[in-house]
PDB file of N, CA and C in Angstrom:
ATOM      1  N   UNK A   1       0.843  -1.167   0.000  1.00  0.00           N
ATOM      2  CA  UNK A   1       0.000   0.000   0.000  1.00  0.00           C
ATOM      3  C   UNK A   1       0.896   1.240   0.000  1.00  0.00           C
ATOM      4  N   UNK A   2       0.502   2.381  -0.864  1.00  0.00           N
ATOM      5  CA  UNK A   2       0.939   3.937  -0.867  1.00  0.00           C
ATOM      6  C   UNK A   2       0.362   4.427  -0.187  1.00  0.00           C
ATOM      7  N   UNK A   3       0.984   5.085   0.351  1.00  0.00           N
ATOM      8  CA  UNK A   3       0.152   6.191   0.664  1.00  0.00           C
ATOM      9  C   UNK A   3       0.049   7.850   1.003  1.00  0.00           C
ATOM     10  N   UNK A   4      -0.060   9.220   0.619  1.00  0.00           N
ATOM     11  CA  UNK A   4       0.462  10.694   0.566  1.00  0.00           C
ATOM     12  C   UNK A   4      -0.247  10.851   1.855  1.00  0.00           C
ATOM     13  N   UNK A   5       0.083  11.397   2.698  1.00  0.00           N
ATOM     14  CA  UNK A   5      -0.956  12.190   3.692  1.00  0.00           C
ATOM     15  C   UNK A   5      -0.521  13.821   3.798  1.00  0.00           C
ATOM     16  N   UNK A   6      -1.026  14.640   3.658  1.00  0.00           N
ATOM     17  CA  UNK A   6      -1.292  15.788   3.267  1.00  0.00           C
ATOM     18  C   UNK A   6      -1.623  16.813   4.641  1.00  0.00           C
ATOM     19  N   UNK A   7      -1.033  18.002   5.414  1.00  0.00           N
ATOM     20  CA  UNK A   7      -1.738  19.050   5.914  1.00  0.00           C
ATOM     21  C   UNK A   7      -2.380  19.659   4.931  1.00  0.00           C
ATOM     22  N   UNK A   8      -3.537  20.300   5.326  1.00  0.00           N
ATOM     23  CA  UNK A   8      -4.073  21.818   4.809  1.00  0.00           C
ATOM     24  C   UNK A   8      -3.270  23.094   4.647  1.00  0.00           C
ATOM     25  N   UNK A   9      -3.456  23.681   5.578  1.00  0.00           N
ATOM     26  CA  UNK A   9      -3.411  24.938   6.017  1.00  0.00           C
ATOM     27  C   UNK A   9      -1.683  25.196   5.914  1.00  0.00           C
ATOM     28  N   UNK A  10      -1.223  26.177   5.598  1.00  0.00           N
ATOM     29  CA  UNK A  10       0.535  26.025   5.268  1.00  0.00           C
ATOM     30  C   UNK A  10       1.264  25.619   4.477  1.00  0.00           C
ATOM     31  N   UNK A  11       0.564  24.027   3.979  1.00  0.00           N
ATOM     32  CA  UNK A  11       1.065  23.203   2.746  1.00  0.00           C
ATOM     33  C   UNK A  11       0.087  22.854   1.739  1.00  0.00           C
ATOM     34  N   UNK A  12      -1.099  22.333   1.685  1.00  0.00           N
ATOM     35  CA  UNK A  12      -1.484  22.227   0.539  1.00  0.00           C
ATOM     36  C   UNK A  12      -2.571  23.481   0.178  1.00  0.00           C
ATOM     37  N   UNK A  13      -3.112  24.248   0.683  1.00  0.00           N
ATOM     38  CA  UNK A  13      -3.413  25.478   0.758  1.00  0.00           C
ATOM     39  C   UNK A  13      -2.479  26.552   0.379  1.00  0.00           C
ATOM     40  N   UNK A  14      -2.953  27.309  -0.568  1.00  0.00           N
ATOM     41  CA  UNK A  14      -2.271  28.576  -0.837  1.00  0.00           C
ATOM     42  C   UNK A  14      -2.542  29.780   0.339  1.00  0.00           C
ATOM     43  N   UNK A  15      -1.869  30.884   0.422  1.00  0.00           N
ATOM     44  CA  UNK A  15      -2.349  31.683   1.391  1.00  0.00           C
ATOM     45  C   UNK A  15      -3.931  32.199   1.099  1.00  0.00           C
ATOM     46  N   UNK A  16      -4.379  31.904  -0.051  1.00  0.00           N
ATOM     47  CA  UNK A  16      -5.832  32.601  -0.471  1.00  0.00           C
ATOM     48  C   UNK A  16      -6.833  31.247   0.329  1.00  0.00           C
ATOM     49  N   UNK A  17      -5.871  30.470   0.866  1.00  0.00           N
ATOM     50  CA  UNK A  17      -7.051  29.327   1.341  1.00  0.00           C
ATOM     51  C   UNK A  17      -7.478  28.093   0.087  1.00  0.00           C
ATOM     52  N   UNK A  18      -6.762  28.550  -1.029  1.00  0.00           N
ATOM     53  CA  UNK A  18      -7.331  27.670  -1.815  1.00  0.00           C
ATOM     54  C   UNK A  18      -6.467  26.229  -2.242  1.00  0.00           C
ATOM     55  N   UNK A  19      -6.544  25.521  -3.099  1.00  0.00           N
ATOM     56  CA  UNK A  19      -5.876  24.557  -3.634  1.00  0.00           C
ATOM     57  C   UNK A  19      -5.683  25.285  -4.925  1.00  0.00           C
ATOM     58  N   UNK A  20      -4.248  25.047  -5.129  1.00  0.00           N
ATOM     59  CA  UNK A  20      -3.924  25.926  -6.493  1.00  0.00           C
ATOM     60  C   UNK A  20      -4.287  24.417  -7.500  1.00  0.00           C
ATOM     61  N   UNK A  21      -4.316  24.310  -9.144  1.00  0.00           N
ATOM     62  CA  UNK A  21      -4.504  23.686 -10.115  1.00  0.00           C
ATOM     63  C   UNK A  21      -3.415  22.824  -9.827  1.00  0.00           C
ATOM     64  N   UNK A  22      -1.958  23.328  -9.571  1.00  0.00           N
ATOM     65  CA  UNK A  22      -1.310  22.139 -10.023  1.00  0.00           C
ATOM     66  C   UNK A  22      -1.397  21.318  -8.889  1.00  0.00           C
ATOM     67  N   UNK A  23      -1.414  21.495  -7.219  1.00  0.00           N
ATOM     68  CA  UNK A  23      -1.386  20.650  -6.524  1.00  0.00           C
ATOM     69  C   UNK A  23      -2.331  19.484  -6.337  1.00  0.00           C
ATOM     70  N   UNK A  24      -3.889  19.810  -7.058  1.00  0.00           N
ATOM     71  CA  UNK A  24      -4.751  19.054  -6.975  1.00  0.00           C
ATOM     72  C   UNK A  24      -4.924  18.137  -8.328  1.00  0.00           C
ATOM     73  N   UNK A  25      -3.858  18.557  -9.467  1.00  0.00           N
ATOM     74  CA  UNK A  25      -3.567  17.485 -10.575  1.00  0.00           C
ATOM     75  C   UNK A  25      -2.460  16.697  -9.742  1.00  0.00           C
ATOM     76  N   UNK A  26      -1.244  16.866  -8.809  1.00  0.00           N
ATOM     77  CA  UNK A  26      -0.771  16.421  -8.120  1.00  0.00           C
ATOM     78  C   UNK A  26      -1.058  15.201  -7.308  1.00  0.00           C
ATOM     79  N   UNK A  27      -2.766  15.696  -6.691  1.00  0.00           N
ATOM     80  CA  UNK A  27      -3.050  14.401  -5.837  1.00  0.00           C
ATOM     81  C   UNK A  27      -3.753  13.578  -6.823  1.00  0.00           C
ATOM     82  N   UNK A  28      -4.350  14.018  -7.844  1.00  0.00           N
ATOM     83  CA  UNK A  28      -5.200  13.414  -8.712  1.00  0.00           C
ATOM     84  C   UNK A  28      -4.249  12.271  -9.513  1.00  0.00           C
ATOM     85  N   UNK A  29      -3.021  12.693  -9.717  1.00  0.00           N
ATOM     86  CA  UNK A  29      -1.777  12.102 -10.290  1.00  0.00           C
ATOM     87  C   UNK A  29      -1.403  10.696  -9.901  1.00  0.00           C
ATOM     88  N   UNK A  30      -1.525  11.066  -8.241  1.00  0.00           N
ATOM     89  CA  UNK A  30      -0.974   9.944  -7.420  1.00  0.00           C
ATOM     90  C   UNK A  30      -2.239   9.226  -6.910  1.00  0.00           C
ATOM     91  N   UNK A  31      -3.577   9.566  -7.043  1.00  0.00           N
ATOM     92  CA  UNK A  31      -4.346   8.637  -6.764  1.00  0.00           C
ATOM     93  C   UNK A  31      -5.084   7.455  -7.880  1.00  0.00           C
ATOM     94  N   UNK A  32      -4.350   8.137  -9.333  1.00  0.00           N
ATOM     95  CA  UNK A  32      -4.660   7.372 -10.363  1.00  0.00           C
ATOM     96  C   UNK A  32      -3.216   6.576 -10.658  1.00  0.00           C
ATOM     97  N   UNK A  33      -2.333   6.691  -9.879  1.00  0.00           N
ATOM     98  CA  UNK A  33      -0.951   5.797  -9.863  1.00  0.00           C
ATOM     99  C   UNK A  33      -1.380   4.689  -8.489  1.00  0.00           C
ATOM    100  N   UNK A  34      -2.397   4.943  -7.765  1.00  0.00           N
ATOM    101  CA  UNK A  34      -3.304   3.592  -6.844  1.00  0.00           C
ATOM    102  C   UNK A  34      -2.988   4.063  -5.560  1.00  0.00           C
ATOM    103  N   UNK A  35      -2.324   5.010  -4.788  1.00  0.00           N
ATOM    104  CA  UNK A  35      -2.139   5.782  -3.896  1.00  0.00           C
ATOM    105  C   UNK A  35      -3.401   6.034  -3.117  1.00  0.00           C
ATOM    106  N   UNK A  36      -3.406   5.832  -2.174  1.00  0.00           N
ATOM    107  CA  UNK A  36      -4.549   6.602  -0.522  1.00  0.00           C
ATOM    108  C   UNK A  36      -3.708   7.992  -0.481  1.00  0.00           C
ATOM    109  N   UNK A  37      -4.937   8.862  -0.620  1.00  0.00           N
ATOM    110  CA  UNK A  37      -4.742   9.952  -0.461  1.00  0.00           C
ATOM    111  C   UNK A  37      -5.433  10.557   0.636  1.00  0.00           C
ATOM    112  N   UNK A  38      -4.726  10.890   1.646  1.00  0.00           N
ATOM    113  CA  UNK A  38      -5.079  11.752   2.849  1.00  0.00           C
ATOM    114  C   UNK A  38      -4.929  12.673   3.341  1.00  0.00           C
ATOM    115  N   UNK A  39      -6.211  13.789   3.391  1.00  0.00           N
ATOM    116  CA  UNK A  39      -5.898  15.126   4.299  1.00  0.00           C
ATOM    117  C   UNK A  39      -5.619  14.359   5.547  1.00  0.00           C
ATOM    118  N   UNK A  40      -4.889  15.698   6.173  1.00  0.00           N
ATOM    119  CA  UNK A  40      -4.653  15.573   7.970  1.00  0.00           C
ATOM    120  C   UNK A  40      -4.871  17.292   8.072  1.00  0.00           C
ATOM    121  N   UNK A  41      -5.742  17.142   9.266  1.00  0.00           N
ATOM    122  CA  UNK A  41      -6.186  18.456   9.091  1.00  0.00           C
ATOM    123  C   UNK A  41      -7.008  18.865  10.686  1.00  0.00           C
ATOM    124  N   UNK A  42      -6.394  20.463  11.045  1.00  0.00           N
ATOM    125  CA  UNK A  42      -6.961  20.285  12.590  1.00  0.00           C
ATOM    126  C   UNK A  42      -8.434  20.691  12.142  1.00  0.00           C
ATOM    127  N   UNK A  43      -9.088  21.278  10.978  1.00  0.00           N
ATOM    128  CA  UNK A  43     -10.053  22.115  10.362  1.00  0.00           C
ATOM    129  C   UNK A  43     -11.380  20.384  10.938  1.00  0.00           C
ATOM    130  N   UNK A  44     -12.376  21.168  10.676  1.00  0.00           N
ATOM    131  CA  UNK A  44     -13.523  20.227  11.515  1.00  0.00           C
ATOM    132  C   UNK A  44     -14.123  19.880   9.753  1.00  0.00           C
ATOM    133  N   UNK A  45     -14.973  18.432   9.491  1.00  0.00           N
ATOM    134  CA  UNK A  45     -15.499  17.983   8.552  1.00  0.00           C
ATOM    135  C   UNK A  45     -15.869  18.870   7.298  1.00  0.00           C
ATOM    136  N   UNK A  46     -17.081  20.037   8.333  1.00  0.00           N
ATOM    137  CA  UNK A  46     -17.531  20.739   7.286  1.00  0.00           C
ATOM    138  C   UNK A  46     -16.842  21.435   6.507  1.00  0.00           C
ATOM    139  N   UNK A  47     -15.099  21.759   6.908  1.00  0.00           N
ATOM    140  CA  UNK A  47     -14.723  22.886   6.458  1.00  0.00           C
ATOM    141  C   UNK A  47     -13.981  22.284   5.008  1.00  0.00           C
ATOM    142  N   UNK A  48     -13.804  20.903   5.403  1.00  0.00           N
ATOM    143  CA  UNK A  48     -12.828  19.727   4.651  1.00  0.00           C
ATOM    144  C   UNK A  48     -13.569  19.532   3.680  1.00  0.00           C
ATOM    145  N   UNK A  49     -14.900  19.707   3.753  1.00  0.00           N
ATOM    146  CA  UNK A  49     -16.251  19.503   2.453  1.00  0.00           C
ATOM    147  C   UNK A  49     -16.260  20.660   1.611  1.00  0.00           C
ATOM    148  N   UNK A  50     -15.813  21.726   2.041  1.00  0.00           N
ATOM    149  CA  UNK A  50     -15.715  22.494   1.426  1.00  0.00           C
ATOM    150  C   UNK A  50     -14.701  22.638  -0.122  1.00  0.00           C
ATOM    151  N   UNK A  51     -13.716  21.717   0.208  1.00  0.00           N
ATOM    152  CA  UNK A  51     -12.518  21.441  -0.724  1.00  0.00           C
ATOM    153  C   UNK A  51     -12.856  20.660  -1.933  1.00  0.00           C
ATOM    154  N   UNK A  52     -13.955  19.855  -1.510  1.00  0.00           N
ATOM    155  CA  UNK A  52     -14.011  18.791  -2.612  1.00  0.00           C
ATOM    156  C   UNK A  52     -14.391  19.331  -3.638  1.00  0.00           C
ATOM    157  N   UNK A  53     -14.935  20.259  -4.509  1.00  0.00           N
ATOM    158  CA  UNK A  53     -15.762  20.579  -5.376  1.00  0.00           C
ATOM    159  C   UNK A  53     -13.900  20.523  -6.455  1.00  0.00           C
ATOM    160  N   UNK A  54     -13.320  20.981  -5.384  1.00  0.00           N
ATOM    161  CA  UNK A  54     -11.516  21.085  -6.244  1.00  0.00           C
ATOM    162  C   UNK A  54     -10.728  19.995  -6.255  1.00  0.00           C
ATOM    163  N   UNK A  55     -10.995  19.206  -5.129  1.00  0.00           N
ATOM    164  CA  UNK A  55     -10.473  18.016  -5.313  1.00  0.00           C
ATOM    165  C   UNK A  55     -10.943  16.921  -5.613  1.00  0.00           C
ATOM    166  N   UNK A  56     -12.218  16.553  -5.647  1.00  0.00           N
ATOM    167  CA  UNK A  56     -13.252  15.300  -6.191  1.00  0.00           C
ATOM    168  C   UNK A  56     -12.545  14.353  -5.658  1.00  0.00           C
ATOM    169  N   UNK A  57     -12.099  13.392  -6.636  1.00  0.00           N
ATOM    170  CA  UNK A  57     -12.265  12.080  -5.829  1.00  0.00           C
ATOM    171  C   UNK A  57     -10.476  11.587  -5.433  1.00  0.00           C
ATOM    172  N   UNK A  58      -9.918  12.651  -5.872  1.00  0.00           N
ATOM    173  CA  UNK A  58      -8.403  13.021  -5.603  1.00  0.00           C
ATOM    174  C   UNK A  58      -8.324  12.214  -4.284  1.00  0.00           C
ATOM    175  N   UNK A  59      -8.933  12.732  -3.343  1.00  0.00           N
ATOM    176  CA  UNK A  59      -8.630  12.297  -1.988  1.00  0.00           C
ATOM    177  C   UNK A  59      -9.286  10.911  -1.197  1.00  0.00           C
ATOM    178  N   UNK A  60      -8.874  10.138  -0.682  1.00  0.00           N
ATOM    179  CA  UNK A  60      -9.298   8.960  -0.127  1.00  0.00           C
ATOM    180  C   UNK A  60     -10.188   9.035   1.112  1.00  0.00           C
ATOM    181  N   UNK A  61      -9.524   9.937   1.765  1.00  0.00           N
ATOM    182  CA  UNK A  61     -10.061   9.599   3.540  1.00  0.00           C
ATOM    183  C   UNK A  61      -9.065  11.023   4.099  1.00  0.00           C
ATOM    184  N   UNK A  62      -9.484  11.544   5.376  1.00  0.00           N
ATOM    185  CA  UNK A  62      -9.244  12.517   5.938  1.00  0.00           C
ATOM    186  C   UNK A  62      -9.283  12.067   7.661  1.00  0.00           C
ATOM    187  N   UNK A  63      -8.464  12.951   7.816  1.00  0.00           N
ATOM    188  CA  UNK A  63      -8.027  12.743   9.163  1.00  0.00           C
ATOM    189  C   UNK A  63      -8.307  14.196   9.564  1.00  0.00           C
ATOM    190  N   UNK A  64      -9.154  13.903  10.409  1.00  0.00           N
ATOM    191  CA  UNK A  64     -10.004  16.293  10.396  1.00  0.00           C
ATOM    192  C   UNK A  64     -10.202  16.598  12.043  1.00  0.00           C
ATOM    193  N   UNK A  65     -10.112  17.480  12.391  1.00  0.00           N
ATOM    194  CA  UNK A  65     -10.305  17.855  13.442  1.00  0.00           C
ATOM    195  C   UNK A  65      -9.296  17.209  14.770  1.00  0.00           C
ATOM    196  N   UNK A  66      -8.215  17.441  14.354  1.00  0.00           N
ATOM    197  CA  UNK A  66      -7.121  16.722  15.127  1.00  0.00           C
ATOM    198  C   UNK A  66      -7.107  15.704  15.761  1.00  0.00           C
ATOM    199  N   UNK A  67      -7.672  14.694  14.513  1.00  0.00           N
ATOM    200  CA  UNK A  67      -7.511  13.762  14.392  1.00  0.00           C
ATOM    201  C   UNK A  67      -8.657  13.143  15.096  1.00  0.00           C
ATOM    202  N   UNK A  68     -10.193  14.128  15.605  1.00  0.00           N
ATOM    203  CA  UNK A  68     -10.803  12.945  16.445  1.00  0.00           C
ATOM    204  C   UNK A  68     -11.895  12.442  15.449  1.00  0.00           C
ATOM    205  N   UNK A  69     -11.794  12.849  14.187  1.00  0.00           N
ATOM    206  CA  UNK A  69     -12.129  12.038  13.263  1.00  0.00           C
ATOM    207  C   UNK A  69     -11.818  11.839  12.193  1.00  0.00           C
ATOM    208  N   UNK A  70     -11.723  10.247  11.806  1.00  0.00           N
ATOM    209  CA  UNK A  70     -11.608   9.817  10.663  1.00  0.00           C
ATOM    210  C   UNK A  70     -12.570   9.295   9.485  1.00  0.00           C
ATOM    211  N   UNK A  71     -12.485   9.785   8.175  1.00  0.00           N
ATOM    212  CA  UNK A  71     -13.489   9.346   7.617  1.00  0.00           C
ATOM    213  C   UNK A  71     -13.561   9.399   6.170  1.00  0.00           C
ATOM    214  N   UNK A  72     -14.054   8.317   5.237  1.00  0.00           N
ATOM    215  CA  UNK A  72     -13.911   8.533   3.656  1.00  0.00           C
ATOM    216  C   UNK A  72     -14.300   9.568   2.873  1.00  0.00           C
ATOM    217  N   UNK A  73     -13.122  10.303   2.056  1.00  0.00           N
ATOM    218  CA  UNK A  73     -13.745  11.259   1.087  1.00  0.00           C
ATOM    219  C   UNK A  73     -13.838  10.855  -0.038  1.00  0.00           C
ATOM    220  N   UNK A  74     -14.734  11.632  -0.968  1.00  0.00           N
ATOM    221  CA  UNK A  74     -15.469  12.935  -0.427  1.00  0.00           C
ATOM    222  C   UNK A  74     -16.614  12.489   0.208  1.00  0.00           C
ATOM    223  N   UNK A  75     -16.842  11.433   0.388  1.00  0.00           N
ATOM    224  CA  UNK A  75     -18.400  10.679   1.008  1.00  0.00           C
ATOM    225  C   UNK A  75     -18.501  11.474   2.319  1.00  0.00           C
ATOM    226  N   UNK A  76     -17.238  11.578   3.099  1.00  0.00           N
ATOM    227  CA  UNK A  76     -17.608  11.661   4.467  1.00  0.00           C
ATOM    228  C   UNK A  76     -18.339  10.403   5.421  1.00  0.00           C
ATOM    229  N   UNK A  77     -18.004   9.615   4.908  1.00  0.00           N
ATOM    230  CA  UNK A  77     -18.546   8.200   5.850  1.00  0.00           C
ATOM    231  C   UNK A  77     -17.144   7.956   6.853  1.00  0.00           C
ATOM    232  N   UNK A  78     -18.230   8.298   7.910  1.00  0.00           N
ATOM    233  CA  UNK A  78     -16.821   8.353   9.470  1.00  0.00           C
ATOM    234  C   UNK A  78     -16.679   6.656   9.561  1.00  0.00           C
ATOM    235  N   UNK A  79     -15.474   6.432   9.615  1.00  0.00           N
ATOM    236  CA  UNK A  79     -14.830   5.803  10.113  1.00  0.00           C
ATOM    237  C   UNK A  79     -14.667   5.397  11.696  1.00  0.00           C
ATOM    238  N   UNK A  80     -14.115   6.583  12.124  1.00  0.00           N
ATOM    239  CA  UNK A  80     -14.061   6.762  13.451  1.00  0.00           C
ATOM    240  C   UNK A  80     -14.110   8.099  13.893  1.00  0.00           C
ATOM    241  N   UNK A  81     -14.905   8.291  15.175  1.00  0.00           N
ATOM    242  CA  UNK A  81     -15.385   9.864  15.880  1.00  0.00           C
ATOM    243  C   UNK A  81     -15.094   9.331  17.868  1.00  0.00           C
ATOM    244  N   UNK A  82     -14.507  10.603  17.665  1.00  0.00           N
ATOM    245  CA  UNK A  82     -13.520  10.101  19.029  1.00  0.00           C
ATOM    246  C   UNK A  82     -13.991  10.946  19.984  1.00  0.00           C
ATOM    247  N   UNK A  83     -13.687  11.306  21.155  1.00  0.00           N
ATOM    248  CA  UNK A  83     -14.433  11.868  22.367  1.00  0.00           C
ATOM    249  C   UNK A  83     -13.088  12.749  22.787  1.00  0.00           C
ATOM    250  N   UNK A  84     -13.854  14.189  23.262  1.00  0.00           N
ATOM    251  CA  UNK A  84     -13.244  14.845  23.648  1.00  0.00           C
ATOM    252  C   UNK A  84     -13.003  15.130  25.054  1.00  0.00           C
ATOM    253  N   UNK A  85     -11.717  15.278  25.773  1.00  0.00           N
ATOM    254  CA  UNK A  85     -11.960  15.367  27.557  1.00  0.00           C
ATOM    255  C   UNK A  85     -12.121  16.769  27.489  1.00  0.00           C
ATOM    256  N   UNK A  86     -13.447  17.211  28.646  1.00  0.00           N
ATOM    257  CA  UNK A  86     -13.084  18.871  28.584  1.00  0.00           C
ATOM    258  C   UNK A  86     -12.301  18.744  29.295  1.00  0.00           C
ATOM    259  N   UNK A  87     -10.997  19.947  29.074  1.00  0.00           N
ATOM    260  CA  UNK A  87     -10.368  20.634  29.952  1.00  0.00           C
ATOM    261  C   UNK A  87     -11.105  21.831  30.317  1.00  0.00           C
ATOM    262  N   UNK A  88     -11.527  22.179  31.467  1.00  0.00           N
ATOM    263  CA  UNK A  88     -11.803  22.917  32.371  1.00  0.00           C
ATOM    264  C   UNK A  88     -11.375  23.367  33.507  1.00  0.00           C
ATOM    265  N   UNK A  89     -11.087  25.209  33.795  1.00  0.00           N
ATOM    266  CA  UNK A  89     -11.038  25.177  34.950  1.00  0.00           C
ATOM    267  C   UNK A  89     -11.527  26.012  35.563  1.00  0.00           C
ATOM    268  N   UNK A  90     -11.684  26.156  37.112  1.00  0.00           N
ATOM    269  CA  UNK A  90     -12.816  26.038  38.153  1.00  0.00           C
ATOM    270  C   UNK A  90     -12.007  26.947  39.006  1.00  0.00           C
ATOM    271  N   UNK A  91     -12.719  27.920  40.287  1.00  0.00           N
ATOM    272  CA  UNK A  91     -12.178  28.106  41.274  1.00  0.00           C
ATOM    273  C   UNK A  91     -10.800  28.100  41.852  1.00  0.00           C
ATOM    274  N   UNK A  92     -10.071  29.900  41.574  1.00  0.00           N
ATOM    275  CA  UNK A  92      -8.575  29.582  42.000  1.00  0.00           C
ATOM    276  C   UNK A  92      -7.504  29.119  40.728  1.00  0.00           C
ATOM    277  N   UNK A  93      -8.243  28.745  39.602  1.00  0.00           N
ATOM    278  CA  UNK A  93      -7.594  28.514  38.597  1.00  0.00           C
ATOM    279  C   UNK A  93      -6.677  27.221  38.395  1.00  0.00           C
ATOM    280  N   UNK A  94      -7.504  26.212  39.566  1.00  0.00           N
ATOM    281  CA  UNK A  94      -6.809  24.936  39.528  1.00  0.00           C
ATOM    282  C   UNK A  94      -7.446  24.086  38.359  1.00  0.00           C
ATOM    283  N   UNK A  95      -6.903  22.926  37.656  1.00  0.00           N
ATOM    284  CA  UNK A  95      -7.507  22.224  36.628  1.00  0.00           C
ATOM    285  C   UNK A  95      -8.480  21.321  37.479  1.00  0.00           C
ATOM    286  N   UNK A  96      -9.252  21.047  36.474  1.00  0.00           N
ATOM    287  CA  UNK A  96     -10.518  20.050  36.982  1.00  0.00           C
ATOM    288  C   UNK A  96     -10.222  18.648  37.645  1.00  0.00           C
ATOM    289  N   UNK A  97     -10.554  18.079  38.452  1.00  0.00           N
ATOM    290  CA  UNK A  97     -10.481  16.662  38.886  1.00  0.00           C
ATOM    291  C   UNK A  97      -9.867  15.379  37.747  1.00  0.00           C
ATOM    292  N   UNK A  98      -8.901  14.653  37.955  1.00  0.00           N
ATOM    293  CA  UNK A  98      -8.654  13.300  37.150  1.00  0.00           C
ATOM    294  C   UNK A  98      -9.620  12.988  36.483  1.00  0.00           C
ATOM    295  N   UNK A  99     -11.040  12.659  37.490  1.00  0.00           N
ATOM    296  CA  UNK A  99     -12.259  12.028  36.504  1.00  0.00           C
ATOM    297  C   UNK A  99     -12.515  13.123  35.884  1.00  0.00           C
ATOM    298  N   UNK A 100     -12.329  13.460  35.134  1.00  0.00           N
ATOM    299  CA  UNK A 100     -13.247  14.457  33.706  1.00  0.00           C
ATOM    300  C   UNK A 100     -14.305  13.445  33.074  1.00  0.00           C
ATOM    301  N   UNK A 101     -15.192  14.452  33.198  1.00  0.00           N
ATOM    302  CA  UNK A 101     -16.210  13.562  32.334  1.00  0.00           C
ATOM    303  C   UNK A 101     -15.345  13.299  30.924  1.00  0.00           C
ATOM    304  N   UNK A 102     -16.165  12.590  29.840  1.00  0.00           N
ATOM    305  CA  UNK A 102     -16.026  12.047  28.765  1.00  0.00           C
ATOM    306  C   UNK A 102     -17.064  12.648  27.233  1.00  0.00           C
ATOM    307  N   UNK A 103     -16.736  13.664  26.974  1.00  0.00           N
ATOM    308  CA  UNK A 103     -17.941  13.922  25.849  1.00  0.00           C
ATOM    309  C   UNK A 103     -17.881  13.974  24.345  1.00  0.00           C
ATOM    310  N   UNK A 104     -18.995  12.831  24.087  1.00  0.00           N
ATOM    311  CA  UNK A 104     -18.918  12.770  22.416  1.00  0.00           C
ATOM    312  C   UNK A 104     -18.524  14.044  21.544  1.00  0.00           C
ATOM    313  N   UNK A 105     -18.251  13.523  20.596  1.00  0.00           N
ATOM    314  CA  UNK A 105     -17.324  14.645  19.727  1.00  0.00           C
ATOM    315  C   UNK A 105     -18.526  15.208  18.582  1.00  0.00           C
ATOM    316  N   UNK A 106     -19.011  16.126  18.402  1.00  0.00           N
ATOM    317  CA  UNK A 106     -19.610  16.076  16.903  1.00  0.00           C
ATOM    318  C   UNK A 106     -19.612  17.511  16.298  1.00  0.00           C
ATOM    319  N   UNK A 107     -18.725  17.055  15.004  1.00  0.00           N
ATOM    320  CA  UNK A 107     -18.085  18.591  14.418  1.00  0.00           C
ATOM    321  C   UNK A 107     -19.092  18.944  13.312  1.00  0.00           C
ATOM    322  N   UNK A 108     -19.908  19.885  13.016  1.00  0.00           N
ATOM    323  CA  UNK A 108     -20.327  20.413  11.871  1.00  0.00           C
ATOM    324  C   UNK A 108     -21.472  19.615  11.344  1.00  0.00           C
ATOM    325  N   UNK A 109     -21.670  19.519  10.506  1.00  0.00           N
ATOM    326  CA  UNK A 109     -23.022  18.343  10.320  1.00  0.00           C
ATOM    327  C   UNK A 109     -22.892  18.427   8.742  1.00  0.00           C
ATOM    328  N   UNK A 110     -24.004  17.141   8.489  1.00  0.00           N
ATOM    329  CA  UNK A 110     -23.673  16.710   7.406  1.00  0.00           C
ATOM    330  C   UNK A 110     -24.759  16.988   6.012  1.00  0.00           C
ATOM    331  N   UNK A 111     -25.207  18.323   6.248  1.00  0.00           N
ATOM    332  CA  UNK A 111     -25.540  18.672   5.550  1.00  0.00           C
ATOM    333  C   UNK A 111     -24.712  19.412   4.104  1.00  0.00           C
ATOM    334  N   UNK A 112     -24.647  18.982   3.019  1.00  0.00           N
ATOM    335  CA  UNK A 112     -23.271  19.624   2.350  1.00  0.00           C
ATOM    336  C   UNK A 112     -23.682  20.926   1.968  1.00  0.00           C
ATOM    337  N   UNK A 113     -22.592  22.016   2.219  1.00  0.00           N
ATOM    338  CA  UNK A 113     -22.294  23.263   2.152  1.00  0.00           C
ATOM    339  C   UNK A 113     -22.146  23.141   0.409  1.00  0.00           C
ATOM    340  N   UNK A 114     -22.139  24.221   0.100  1.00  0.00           N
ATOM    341  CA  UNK A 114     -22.360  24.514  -1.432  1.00  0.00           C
ATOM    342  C   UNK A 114     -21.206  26.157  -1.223  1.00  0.00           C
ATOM    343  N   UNK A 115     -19.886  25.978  -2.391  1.00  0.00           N
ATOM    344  CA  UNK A 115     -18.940  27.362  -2.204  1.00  0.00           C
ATOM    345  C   UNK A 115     -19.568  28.204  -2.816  1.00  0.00           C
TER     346      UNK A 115
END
C-alpha cells in the first residue's frame, strides 16, 4: 500500500485558502498511480467539504479535526469519531479533577455546504 498524507493549512493550501490547479492534478496524479490519499487536518469535517468541489475524488479519507475524526472522502462516511476530555477550569484557577467527564465529539453536520 501507498500512501500521501497531506496538511491543509501552510502546505497544501495557498495563502488565499485555496488549492492551487497544479497541486490538486498532483493528488489526482498519485491517486490514479493507486495511492490513498489523505488530508490531515486540525479544520472540523464541514470545512474539509468544502474542498471537494476542487479536489473530487483526488482524496481517499481525511483525518479532520485533530484527528478525532476519521473518515472517507469525499463521502464523508466516518470511520471513526472520538471523544473529547473537557479541559476545564474552576475556582482559584486549579484544573478540573482526574475524573473528567467524557464527551462525544460532533463537528459540523452533514448537511453539504455549497462554495
Amino acid at each position: 500500500m501507498r500512501l500521501l498524507a497531506t496538511d491543509l493549512d501552510g502546505t497544501l493550501l495557498g495563502q488565499d485558502g485555496q488549492v492551487s490547479a497544479r497541486s490538486a492534478a498532483a493528488l489526482r496524479a498519485a491517486r490514479e498511480a493507486g495511492w490513498y490519499v489523505v488530508l490531515a487536518t486540525g479544520r472540523p469535517p464541514f470545512m474539509v467539504d468544502l474542498l471537494m468541489p476542487v479536489l473530487g475524488h483526488a482524496v481517499t479519507h481525511g483525518v479532520m479535526a485533530n484527528g478525532s475524526v476519521i473518515a472517507t472522502l469525499p463521502e464523508q462516511s466516518v470511520l471513526r469519531c472520538g471523544a473529547v476530555r473537557v479541559v476545564g477550569r474552576h475556582g482559584g484557577g486549579r484544573a478540573t479533577a482526574s475524573g473528567r467527564p467524557r464527551l462525544p465529539l460532533r463537528l459540523g453536520h452533514r448537511r453539504r455546504l455549497r462554495a
